[in-house]
Protein backbone atom coordinates (compact mmCIF):
# COMPACT_ATOMS: atom_id res chain seq x y z
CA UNK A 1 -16.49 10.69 16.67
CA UNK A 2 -16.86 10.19 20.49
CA UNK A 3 -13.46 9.32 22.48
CA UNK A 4 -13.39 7.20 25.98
CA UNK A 5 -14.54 9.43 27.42
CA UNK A 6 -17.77 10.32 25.26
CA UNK A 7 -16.90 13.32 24.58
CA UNK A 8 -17.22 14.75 20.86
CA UNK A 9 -13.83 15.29 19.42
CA UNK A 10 -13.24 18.07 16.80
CA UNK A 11 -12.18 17.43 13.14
CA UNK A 12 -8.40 17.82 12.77
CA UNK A 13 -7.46 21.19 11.05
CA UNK A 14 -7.01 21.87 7.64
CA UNK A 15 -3.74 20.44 6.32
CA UNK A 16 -3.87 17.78 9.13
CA UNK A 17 -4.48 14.22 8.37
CA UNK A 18 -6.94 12.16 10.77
CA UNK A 19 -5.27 8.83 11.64
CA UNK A 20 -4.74 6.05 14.16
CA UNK A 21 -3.59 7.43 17.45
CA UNK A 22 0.12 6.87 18.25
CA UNK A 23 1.42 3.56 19.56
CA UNK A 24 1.64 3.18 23.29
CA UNK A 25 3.81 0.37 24.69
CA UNK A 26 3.22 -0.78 27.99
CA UNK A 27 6.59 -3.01 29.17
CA UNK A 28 8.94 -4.87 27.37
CA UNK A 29 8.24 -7.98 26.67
CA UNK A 30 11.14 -10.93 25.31
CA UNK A 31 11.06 -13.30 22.96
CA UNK A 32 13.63 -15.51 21.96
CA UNK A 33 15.51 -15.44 18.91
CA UNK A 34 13.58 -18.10 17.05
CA UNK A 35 10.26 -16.76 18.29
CA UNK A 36 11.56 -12.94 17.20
CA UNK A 37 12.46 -14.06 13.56
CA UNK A 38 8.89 -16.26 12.97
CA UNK A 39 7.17 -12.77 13.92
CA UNK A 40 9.58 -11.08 11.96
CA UNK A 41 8.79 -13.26 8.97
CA UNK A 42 4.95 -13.55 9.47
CA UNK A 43 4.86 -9.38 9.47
CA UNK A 44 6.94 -9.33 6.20
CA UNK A 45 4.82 -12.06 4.58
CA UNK A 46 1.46 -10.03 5.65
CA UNK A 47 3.25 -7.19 4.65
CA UNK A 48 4.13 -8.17 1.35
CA UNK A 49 0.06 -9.43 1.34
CA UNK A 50 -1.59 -5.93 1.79
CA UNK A 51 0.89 -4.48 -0.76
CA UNK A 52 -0.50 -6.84 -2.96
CA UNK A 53 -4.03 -6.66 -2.38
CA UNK A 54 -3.60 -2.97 -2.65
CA UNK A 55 -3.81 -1.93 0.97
CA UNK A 56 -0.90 0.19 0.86
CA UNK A 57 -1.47 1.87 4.02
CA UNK A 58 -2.33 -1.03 5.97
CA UNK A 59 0.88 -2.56 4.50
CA UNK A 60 2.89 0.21 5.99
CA UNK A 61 2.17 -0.10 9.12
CA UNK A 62 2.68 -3.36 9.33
CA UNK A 63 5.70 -2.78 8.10
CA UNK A 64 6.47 -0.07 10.69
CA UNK A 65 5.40 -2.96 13.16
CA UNK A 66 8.10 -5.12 11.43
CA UNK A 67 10.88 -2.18 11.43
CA UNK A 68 10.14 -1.99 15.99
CA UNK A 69 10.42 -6.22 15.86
CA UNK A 70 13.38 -6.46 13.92
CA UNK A 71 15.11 -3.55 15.97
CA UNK A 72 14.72 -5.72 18.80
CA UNK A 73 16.95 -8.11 17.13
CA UNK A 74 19.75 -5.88 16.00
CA UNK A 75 20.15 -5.20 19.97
């Protein structure tokens, strides 16, 4: 596994799951309330999807997608 750089990265240690690298958010970006709840609905609906299809672990994280969206609208 090479990272941007090229360089080789080691295996993660015993115990330690490999995974996607955290989520970095650049700046904040608005959407209005309509917009917010159509994405909201769209990630449940895909959520929902996956689970279905048996892709539990893409499922959850669009669903951890869906928990940062709907967040936004609790604000």
């Amino acid at each position: 596994m090479s990272g941007a750089s090229g360089a080789l990265l080691a295996p993660p240690p015993d115990g330690v799951r490999a995974g996607p690298a955290p989520l970095r958010v650049g700046p904040s970006v608005r959407y209005s309330k309509a917009d917010a709840f159509e994405i909201c609905g769209a990630l449940a609906l895909a959520e929902s999807v996956l689970r279905s299809l048996g892709r539990e672990t893409d499922a959850a994280l669009v669903g951890a997608v869906f928990e940062v969206a709907e967040a936004g609208l609790t604000r």
